[in-house]
N, C-alpha and C. Protein backbone atom coordinates (compact mmCIF):
# COMPACT_ATOMS: atom_id res chain seq x y z
N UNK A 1 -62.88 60.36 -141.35
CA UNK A 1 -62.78 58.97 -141.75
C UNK A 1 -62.98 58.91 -143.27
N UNK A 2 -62.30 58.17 -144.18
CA UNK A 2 -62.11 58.00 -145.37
C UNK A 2 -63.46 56.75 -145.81
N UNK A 3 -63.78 57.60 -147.11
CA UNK A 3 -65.09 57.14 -147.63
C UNK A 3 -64.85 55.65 -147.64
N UNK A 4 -63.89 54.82 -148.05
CA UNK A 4 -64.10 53.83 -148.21
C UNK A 4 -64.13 53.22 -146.84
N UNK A 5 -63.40 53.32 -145.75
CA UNK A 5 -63.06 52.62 -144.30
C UNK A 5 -64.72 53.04 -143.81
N UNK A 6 -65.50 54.02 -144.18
CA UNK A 6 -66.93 53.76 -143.65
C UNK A 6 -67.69 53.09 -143.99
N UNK A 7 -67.63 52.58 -145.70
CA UNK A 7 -68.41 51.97 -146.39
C UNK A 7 -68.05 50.35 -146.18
N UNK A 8 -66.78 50.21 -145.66
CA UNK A 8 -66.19 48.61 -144.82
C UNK A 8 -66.96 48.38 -143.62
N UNK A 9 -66.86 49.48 -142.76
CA UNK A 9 -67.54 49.67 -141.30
C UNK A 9 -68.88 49.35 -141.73
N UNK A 10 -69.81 49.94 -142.28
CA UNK A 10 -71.14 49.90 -142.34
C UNK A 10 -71.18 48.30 -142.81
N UNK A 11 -70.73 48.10 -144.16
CA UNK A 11 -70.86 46.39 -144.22
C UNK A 11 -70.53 45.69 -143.53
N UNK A 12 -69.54 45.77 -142.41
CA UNK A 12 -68.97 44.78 -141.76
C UNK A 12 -70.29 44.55 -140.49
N UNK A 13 -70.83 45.92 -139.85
CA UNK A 13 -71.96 46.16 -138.94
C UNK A 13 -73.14 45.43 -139.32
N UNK A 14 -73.52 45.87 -140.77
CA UNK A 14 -74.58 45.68 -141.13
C UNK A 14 -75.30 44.49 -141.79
N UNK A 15 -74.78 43.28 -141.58
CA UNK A 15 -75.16 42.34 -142.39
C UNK A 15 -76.58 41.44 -142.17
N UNK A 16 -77.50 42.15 -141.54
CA UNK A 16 -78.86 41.65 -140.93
C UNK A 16 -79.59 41.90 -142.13
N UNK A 17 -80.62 41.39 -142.48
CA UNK A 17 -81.89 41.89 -143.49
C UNK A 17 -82.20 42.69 -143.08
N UNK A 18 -82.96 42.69 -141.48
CA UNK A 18 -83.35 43.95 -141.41
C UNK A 18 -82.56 45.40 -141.37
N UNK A 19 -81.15 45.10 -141.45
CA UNK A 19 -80.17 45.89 -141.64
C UNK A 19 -80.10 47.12 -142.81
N UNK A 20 -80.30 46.13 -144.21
CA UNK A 20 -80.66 46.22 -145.42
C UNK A 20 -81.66 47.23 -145.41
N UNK A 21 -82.92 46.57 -144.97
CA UNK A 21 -83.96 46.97 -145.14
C UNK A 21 -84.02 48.72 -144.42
N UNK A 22 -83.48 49.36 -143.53
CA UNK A 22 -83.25 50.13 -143.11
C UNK A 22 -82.46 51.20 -143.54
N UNK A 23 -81.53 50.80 -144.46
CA UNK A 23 -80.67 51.65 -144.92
C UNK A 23 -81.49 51.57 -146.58
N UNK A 24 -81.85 51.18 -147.40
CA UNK A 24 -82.73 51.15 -148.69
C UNK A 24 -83.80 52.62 -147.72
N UNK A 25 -84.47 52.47 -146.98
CA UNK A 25 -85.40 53.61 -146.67
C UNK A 25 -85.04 54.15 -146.53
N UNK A 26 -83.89 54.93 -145.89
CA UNK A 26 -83.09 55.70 -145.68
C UNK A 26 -82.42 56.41 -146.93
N UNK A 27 -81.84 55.89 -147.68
CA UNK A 27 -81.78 56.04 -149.15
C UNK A 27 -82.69 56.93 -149.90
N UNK A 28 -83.55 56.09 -149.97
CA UNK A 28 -84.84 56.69 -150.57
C UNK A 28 -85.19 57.98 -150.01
N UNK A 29 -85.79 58.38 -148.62
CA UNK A 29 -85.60 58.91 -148.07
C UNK A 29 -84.96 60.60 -148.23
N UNK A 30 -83.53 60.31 -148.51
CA UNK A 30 -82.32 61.22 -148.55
C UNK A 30 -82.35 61.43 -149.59
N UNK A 31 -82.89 60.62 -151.04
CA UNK A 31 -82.70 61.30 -152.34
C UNK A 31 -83.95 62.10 -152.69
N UNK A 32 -85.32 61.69 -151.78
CA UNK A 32 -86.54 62.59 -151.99
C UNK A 32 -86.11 64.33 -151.35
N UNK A 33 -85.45 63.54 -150.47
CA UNK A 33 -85.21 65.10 -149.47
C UNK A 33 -84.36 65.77 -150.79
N UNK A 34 -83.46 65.85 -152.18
CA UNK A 34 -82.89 66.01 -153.27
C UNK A 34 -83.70 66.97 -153.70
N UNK A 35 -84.92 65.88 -154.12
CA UNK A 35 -86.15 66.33 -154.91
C UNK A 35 -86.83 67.12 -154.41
N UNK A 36 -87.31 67.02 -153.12
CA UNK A 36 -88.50 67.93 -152.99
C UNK A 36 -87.79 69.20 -152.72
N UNK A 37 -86.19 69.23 -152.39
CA UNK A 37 -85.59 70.46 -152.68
C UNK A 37 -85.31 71.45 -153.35
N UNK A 38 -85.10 70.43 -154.86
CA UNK A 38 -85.36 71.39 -155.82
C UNK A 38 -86.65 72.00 -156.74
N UNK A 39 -87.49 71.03 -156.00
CA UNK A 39 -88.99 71.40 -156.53
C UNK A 39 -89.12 72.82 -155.66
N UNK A 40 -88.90 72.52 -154.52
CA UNK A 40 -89.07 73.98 -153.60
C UNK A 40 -88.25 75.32 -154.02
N UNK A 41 -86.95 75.31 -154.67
CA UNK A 41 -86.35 75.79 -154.87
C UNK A 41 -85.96 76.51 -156.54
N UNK A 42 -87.27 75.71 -157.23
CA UNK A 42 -87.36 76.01 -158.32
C UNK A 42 -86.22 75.40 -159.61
N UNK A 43 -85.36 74.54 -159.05
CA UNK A 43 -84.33 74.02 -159.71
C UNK A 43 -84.32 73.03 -160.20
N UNK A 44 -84.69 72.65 -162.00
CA UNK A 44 -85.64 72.12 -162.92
C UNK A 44 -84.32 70.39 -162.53
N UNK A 45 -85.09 69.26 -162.76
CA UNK A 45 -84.62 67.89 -161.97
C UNK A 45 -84.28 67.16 -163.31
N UNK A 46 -83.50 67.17 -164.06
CA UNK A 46 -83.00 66.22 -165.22
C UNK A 46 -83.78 64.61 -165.37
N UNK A 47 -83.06 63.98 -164.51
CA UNK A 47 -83.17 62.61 -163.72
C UNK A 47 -83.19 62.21 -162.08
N UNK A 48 -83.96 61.77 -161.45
CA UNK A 48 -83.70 60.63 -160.37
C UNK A 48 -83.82 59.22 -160.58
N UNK A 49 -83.07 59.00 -159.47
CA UNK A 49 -83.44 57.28 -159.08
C UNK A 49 -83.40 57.20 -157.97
N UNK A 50 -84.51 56.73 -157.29
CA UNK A 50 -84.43 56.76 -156.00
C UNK A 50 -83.38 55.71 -155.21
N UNK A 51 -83.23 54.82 -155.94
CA UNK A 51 -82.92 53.83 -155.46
C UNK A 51 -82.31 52.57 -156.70
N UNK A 52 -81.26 52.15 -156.37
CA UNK A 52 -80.58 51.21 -157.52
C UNK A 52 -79.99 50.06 -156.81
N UNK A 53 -79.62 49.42 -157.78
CA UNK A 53 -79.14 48.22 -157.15
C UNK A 53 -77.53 48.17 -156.60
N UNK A 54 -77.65 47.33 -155.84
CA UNK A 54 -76.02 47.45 -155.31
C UNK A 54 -75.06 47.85 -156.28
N UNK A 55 -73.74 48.26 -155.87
CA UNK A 55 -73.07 48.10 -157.31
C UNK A 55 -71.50 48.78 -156.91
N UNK A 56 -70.33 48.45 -157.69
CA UNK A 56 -69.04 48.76 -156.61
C UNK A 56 -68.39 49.89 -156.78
N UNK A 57 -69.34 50.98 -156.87
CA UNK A 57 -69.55 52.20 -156.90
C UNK A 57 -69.74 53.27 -155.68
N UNK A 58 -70.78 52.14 -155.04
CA UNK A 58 -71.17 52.84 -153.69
C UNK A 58 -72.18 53.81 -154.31
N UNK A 59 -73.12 53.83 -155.38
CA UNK A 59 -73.60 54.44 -155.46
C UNK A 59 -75.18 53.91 -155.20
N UNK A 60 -76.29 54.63 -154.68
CA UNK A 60 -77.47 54.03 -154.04
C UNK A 60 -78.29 54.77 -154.16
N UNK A 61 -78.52 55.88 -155.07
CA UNK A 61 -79.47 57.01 -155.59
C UNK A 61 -78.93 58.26 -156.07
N UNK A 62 -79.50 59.04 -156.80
CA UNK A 62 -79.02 60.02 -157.11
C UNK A 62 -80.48 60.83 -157.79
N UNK A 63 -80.33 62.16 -157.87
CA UNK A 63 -81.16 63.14 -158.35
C UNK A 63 -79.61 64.57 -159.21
N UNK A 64 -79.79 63.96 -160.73
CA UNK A 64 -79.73 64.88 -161.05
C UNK A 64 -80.23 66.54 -161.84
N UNK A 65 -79.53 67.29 -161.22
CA UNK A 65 -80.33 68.44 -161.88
C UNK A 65 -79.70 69.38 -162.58
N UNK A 66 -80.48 70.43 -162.88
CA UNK A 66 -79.78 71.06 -164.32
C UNK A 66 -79.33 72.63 -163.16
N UNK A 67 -78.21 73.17 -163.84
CA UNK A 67 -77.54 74.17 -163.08
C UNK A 67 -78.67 74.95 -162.80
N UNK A 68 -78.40 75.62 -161.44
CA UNK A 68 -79.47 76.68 -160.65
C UNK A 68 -79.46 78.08 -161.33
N UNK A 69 -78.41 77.98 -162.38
CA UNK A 69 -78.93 79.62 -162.60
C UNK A 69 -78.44 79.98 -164.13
């Protein structure tokens, strides 16, 4: 399934607060699992954000890091 027809699906499903509220933790969540990866892994972390504001990007966190080797 094509990135965008999921990101329609999920909004079209998801329009509850507590909806929201579920997928923000989840988020968060998935970008720590980033972090504590490369802390484990020794692979030095530039920037994160756990978490950002909507935006028509589709983007909702990120951890970047500096090449592994």
């Amino acid at each position: 399934m094509p990135e965008d027809e999921v990101v329609k699906c999920v909004e079209e499903r998801d329009k509850s607060l507590a909806g929201h509220y579920f997928a923000y933790i989840g988020v968060v969540v998935h970008e720590l699992s980033h972090y504590i990866a490369c802390l484990i892994t020794g692979v030095r972390v530039n920037e994160s954000r756990l978490l950002l504001p909507p935006n028509k990007h589709h983007i909702f966190g990120y951890v970047s890091r500096a090449p592994p080797f």
